[in-house]
N, C-alpha and C. Protein backbone atom coordinates (compact mmCIF):
# COMPACT_ATOMS: atom_id res chain seq x y z
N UNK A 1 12.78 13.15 -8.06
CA UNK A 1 13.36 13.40 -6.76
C UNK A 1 14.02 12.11 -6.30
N UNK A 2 15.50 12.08 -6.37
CA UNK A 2 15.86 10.92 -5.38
C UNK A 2 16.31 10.97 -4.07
N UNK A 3 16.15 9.27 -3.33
CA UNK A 3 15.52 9.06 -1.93
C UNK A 3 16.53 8.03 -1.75
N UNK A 4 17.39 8.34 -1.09
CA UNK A 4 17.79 7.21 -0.16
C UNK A 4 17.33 6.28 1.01
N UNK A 5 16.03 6.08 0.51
CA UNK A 5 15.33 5.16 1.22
C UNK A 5 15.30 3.99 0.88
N UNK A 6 15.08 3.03 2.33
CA UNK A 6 15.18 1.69 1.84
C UNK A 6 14.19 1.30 0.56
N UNK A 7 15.01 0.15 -0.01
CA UNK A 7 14.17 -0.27 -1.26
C UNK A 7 12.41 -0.62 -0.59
N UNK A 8 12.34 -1.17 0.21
CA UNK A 8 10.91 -2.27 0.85
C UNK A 8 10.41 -0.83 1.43
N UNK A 9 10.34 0.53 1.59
CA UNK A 9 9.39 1.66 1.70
C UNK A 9 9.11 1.85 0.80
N UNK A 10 9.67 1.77 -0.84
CA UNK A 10 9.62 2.03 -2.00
C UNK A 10 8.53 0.97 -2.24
N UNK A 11 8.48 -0.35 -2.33
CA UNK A 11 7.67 -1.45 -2.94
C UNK A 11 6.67 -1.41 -1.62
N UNK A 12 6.55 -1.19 -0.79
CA UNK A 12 5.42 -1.13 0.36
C UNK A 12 4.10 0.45 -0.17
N UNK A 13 5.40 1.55 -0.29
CA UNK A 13 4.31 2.20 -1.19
C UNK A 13 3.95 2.04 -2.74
N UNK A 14 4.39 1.61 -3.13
CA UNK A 14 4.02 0.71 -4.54
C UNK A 14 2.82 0.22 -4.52
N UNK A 15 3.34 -0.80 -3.93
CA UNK A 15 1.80 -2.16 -3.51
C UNK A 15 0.35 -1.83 -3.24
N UNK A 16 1.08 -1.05 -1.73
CA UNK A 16 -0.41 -0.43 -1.33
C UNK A 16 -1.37 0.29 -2.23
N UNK A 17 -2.90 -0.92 -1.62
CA UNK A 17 -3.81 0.16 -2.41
C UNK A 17 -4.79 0.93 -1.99
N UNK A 18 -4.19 1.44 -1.06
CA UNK A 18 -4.34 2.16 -0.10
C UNK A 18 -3.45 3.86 -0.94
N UNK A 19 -3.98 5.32 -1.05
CA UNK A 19 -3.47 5.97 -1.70
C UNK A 19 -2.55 6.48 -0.22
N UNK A 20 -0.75 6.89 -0.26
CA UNK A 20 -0.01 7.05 0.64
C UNK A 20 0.94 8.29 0.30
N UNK A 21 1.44 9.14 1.16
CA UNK A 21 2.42 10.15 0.86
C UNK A 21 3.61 10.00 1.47
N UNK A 22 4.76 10.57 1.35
CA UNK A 22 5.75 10.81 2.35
C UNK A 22 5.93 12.20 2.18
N UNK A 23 6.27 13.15 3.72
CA UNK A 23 6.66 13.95 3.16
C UNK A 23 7.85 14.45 4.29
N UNK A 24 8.43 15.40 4.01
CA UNK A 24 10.17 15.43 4.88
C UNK A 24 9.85 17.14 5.39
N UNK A 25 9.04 16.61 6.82
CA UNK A 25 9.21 18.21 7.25
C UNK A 25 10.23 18.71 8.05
N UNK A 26 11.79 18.27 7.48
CA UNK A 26 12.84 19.40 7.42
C UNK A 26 12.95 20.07 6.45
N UNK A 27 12.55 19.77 5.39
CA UNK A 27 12.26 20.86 4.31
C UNK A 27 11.07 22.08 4.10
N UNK A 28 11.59 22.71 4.14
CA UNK A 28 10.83 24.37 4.32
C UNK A 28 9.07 24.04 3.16
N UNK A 29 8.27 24.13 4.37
CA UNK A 29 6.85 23.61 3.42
C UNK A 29 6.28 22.59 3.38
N UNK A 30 7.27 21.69 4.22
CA UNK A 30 6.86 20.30 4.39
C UNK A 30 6.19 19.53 2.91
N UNK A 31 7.22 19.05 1.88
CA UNK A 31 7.07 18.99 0.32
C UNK A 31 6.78 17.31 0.91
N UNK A 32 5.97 16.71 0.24
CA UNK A 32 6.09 15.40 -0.91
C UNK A 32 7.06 14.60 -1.57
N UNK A 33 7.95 13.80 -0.69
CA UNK A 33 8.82 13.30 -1.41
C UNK A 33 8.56 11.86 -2.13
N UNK A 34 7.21 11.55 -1.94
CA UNK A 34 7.35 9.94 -2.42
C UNK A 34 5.57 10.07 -2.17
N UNK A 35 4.94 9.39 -2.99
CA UNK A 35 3.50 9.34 -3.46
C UNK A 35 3.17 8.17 -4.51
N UNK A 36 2.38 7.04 -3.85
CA UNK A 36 2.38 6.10 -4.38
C UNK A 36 1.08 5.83 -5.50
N UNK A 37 1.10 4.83 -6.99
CA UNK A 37 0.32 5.30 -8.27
C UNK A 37 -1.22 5.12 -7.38
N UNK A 38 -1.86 4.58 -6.26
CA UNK A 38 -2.96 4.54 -5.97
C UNK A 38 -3.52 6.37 -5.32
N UNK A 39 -2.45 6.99 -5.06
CA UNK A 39 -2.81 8.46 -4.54
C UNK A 39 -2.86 8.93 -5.93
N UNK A 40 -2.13 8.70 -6.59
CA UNK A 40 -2.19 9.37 -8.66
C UNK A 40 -3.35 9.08 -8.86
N UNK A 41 -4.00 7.83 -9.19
CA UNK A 41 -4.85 7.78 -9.19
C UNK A 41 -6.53 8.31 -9.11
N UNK A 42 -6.17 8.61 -7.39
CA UNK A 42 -7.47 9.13 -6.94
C UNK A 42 -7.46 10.83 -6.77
N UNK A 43 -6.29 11.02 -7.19
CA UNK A 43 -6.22 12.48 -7.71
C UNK A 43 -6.37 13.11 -8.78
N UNK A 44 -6.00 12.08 -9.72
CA UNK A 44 -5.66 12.58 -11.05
C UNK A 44 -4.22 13.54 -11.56
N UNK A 45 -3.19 14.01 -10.40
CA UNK A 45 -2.19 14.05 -10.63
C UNK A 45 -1.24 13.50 -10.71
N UNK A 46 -0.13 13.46 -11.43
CA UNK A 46 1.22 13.26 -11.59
C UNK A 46 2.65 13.30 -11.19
N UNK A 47 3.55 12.60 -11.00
CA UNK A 47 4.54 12.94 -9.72
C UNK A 47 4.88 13.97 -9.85
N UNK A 48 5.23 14.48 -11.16
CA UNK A 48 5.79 16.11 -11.69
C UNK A 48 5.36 17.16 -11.20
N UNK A 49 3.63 16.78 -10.91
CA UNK A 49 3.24 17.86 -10.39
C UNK A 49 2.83 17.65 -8.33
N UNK A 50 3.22 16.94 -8.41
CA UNK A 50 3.37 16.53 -6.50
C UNK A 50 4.38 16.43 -5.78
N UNK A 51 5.56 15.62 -6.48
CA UNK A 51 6.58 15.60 -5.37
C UNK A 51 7.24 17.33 -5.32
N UNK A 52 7.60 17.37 -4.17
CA UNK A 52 7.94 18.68 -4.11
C UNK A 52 7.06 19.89 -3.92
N UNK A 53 6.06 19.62 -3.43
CA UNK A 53 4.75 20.67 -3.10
C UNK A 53 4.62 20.08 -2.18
N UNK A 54 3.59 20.92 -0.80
CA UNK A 54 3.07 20.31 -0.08
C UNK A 54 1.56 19.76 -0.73
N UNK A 55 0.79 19.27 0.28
CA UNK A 55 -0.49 18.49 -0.47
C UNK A 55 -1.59 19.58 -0.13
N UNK A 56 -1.12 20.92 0.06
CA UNK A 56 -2.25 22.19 0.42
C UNK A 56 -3.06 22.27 -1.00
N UNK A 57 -1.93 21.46 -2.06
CA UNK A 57 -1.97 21.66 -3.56
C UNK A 57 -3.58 21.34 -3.78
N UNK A 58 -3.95 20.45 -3.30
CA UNK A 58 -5.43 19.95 -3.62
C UNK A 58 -6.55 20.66 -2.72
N UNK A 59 -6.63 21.14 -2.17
CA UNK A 59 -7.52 22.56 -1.35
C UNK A 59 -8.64 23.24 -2.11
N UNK A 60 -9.44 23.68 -1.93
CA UNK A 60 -10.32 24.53 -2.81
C UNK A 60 -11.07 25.37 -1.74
N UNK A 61 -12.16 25.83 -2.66
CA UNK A 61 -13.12 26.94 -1.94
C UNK A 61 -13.80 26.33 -1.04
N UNK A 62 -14.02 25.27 -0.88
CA UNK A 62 -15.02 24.83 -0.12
C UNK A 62 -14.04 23.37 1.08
N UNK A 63 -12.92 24.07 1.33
CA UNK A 63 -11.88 23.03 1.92
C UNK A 63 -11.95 23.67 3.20
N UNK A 64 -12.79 23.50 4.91
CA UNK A 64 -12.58 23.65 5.70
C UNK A 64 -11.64 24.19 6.44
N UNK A 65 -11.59 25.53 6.48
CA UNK A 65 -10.49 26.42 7.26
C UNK A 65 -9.98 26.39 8.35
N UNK A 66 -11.10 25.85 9.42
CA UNK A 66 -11.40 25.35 10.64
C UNK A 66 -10.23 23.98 10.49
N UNK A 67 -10.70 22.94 9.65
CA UNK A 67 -10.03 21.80 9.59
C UNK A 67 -8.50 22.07 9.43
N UNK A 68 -8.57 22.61 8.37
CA UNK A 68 -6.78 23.13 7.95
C UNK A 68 -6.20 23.43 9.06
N UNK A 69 -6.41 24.48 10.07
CA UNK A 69 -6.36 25.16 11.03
C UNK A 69 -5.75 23.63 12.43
N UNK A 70 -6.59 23.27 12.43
CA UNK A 70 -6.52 21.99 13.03
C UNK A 70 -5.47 21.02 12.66
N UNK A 71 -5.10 20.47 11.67
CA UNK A 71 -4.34 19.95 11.07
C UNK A 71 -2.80 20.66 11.70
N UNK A 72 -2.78 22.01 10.95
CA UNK A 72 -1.57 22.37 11.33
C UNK A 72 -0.97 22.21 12.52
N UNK A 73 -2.52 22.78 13.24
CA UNK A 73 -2.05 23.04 14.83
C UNK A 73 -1.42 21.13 15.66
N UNK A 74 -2.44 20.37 14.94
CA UNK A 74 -1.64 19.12 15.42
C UNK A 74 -0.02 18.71 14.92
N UNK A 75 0.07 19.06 13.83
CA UNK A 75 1.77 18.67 13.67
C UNK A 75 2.45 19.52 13.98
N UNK A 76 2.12 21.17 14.14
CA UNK A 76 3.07 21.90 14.59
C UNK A 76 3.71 21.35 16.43
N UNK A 77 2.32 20.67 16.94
CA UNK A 77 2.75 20.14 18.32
C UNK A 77 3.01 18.53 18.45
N UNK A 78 3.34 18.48 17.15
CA UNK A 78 4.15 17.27 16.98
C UNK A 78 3.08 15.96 17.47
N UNK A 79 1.74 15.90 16.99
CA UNK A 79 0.78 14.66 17.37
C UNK A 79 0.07 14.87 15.79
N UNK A 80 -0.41 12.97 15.87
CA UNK A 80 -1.01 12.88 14.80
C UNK A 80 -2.29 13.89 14.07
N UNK A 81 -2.64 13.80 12.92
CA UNK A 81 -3.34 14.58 12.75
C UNK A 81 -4.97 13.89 11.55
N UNK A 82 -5.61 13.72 11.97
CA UNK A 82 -6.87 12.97 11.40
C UNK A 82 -8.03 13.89 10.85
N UNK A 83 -8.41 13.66 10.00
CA UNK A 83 -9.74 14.55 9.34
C UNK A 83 -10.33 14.59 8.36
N UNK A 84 -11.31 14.89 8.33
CA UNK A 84 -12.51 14.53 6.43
C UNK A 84 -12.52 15.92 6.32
N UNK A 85 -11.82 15.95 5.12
CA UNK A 85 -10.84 16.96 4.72
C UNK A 85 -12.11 17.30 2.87
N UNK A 86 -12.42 18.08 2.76
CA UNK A 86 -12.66 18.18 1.21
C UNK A 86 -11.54 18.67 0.45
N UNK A 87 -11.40 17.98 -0.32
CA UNK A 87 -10.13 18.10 -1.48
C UNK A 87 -10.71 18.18 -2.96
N UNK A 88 -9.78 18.33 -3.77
CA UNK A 88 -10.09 18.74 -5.32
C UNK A 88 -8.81 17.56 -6.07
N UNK A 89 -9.49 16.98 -7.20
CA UNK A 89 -8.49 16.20 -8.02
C UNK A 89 -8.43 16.96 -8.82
N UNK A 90 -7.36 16.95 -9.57
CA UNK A 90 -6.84 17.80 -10.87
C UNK A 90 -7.75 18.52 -11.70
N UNK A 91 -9.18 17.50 -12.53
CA UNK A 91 -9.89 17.88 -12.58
C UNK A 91 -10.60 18.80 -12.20
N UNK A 92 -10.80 19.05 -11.18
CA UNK A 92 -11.48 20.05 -10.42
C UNK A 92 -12.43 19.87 -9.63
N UNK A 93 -12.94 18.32 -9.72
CA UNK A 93 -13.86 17.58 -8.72
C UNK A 93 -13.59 17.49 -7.65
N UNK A 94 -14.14 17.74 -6.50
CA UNK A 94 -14.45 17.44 -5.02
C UNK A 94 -14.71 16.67 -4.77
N UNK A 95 -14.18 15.90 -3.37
CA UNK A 95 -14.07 14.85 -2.66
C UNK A 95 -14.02 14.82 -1.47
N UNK A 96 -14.40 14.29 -0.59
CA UNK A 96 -14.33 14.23 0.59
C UNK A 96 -13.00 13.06 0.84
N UNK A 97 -12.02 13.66 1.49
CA UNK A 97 -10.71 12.73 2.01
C UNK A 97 -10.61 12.84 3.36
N UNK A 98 -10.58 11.32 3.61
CA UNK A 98 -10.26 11.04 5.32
C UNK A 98 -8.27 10.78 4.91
N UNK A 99 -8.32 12.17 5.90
CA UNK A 99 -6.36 12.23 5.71
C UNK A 99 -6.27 11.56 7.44
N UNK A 100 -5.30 10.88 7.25
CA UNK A 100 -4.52 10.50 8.55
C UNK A 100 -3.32 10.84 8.42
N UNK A 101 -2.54 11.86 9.31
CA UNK A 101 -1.18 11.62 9.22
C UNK A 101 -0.39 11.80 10.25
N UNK A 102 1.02 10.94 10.32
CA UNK A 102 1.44 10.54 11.28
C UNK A 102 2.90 11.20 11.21
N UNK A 103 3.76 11.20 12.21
CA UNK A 103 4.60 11.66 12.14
C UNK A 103 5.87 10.89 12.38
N UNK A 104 7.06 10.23 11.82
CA UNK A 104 8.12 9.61 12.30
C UNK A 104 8.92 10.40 13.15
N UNK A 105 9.49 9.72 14.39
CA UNK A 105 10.91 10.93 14.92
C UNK A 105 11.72 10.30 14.66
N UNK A 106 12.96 10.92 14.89
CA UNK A 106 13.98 10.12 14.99
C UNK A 106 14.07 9.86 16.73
N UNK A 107 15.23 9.25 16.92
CA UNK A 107 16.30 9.69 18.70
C UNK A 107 16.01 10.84 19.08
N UNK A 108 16.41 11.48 18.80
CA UNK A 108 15.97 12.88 19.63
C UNK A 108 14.68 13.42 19.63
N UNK A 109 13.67 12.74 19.00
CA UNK A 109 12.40 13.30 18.92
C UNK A 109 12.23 14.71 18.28
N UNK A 110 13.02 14.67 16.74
CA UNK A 110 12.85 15.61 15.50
C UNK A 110 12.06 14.98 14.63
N UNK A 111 10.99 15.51 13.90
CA UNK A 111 10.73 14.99 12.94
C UNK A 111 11.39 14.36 11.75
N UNK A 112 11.31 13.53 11.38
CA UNK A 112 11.99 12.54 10.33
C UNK A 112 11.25 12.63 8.94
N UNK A 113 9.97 12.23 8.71
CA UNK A 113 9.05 12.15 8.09
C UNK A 113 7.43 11.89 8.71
N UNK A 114 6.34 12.07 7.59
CA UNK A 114 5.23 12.51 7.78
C UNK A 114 4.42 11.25 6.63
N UNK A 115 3.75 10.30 7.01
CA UNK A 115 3.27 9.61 6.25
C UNK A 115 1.60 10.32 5.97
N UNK A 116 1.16 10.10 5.28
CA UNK A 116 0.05 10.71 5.10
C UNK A 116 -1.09 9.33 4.20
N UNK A 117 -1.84 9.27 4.60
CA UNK A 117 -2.95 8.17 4.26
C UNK A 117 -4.29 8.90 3.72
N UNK A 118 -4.40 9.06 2.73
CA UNK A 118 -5.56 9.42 2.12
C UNK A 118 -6.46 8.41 1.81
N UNK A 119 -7.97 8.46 1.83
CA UNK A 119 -9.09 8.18 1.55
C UNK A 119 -10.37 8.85 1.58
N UNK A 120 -10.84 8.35 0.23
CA UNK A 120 -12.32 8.57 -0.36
C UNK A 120 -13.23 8.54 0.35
N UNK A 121 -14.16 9.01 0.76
CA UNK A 121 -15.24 9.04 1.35
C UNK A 121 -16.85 8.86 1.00
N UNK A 122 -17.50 8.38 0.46
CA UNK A 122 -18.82 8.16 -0.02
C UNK A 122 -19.20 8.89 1.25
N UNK A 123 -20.50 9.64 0.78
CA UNK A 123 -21.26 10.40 1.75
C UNK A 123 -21.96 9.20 2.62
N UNK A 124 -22.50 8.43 1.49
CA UNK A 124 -23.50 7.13 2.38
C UNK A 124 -22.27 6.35 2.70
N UNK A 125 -22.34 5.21 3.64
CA UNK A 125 -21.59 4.05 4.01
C UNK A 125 -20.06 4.67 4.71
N UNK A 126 -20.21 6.07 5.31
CA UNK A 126 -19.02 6.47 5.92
C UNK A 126 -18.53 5.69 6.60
N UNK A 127 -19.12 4.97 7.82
CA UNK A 127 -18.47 4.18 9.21
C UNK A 127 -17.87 2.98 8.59
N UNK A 128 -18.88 2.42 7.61
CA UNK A 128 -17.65 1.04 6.81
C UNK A 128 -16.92 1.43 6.13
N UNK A 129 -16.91 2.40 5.60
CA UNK A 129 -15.84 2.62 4.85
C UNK A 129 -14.56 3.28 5.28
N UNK A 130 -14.80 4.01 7.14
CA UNK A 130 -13.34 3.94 7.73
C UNK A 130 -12.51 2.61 8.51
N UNK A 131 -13.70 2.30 8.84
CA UNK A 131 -13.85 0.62 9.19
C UNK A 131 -12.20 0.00 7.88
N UNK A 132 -12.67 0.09 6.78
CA UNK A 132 -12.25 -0.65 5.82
C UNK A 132 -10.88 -0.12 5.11
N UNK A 133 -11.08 0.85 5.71
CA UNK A 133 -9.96 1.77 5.54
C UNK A 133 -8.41 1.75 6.17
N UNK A 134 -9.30 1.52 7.46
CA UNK A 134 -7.82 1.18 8.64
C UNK A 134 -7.73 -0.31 8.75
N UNK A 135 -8.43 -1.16 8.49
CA UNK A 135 -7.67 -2.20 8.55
C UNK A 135 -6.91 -2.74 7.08
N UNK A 136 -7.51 -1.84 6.06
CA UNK A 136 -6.26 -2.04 4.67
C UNK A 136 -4.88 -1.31 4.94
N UNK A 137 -4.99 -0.28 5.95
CA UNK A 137 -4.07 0.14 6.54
C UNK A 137 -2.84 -0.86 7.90
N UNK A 138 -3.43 -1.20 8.15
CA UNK A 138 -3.22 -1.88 8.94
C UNK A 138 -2.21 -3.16 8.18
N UNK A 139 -3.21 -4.00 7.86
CA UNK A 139 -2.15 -5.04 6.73
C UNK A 139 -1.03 -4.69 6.02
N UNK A 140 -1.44 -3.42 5.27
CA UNK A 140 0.08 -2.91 4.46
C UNK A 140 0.98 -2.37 5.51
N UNK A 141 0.69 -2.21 6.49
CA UNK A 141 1.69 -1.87 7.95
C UNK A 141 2.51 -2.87 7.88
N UNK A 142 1.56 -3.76 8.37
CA UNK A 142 1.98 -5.22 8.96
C UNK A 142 3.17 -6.07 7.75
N UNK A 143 2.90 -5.82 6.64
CA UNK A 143 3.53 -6.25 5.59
C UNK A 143 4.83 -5.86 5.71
N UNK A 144 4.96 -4.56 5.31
CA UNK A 144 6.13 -3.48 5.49
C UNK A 144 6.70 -3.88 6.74
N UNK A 145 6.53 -4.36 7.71
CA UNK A 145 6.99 -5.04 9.10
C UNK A 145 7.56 -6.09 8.95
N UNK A 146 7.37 -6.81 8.02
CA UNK A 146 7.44 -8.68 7.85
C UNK A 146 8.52 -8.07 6.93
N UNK A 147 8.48 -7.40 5.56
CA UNK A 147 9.73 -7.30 4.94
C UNK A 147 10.64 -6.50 5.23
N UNK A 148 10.67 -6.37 6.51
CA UNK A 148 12.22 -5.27 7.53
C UNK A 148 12.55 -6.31 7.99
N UNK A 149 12.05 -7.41 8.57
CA UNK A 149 12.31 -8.36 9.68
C UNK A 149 13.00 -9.28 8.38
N UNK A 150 12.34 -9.43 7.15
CA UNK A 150 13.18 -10.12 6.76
C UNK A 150 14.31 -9.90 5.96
N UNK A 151 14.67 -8.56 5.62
CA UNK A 151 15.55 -7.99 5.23
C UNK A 151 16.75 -7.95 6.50
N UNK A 152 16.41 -8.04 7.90
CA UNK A 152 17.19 -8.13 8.71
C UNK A 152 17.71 -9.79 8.98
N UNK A 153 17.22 -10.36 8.78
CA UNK A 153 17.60 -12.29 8.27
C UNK A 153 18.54 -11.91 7.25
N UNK A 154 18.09 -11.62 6.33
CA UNK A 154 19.45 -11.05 5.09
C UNK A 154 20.65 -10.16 5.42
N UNK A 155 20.43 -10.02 6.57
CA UNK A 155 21.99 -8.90 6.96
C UNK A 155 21.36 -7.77 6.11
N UNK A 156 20.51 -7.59 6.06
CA UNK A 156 20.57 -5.99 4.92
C UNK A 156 20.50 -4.85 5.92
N UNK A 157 20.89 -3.71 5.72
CA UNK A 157 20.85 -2.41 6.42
C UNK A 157 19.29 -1.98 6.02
N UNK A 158 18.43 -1.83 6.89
CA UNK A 158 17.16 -1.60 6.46
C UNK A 158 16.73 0.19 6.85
N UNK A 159 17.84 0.77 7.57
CA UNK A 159 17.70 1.96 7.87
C UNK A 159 17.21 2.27 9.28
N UNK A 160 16.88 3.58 9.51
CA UNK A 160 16.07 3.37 10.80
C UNK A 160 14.68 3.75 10.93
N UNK A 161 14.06 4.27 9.25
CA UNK A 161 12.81 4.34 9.03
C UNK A 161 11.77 3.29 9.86
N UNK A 162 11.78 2.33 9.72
CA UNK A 162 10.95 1.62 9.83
C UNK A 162 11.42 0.39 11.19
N UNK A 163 11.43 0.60 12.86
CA UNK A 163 11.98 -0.56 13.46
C UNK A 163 10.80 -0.86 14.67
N UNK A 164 11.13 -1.68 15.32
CA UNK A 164 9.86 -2.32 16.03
C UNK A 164 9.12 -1.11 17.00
N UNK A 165 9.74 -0.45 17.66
CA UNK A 165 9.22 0.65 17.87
C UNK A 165 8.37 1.32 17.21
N UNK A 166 8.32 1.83 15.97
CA UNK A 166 7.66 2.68 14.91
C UNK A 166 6.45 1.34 14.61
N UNK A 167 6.58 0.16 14.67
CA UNK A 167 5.65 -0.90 14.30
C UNK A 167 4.58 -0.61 15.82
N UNK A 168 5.35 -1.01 16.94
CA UNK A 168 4.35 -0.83 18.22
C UNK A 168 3.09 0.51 18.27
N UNK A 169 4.13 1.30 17.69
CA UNK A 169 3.28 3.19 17.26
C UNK A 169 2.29 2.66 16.49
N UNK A 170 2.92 2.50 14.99
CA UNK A 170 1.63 2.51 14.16
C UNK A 170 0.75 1.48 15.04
N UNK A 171 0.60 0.40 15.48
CA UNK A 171 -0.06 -0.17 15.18
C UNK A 171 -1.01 -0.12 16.55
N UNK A 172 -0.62 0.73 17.70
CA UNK A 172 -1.64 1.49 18.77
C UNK A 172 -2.26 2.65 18.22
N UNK A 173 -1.38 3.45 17.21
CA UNK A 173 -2.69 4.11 16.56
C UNK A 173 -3.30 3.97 15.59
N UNK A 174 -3.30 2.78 14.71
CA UNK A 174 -4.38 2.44 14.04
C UNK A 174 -5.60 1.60 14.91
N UNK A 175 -5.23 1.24 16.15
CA UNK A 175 -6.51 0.64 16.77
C UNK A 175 -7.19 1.59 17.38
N UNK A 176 -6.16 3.01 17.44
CA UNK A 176 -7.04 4.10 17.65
C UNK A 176 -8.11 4.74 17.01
N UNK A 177 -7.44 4.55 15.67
CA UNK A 177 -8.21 5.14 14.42
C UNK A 177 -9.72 4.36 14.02
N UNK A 178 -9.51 2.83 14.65
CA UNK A 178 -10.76 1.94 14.68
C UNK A 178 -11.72 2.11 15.49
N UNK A 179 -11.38 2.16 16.76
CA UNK A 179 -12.07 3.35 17.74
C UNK A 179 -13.33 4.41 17.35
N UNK A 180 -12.20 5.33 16.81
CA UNK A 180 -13.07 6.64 16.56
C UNK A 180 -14.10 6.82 16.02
């Protein structure tokens, strides 16, 4: 699938090891356009079989209906959407995933894109491990911030994905997410 996205969203989801999605809900289904090797990883799938699906793909029998339900209902009204989600890796193993996902607008307040933040959950050591979660989140934010700012020193066109605004967002709701 190609993306005319800036190069530094490309190497920001690279880096992170933190597992991350993008996905473009102007497209019918809200698909997966970009999924970085730490989400491969902890899935056990492949881009072949992700980009271009939504992430309902990993769901099973025992995946909270209630939660799903919830989920939707938050992005259909256009607010973030947070939850310990049970999911399935390729394999067929179950997991407990703390999904965060957020929504970009553009100007007019349309959706743009949908970042999505997955993490593992150990049954024991939950609270440190969201603890540890959002502030690895947090840094690879902050990073991705430092290389717009300096891509803008370079005269480079950095797009409008990523500008201080969208930095002020993320980064009131990740102190939200520390909170909770």
């Amino acid at each position: 699938m190609s993306l005319d996205l800036p190069t530094h969203i490309h190497d920001f989801f690279q880096s992170s090891q933190i597992p991350l999605t993008l996905s473009d809900p102007q497209l019918p289904d809200d698909p997966l356009i970009l999924a970085n090797q730490s989400f491969y990883r902890m899935t056990g799938y492949g881009p072949d079989e992700v980009l271009g699906a939504n992430c309902r793909f990993m769901q099973g029998k025992d995946t909270s209906a209630v939660t799903r339900e919830a989920i939707k209902k938050n992005l259909t009204a256009g607010q973030d959407a947070k939850a310990l989600l049970r999911n399935y890796r390729k394999s067929g193993e179950s997991f407990d995933n703390f999904l965060y996902i957020f929504t970009i607008f553009d100007e007019k307040d349309q959706p743009v894109f949908r970042i999505g933040s997955q993490f593992e959950v150990p049954e024991i050591g939950r609270t440190n491990a969201f603890a540890s979660h959002a502030e690895q989140l947090y840094e690879a934010l902050d990073t991705i911030n430092k290389n717009r700012d300096d891509a803008r020193k370079l005269l480079i066109d950095t797009g409008d994905l990523v500008t201080a605004s969208v930095k002020q967002l993320l980064m009131a709701r990740l102190e939200n997410l520390r909170s909770s």
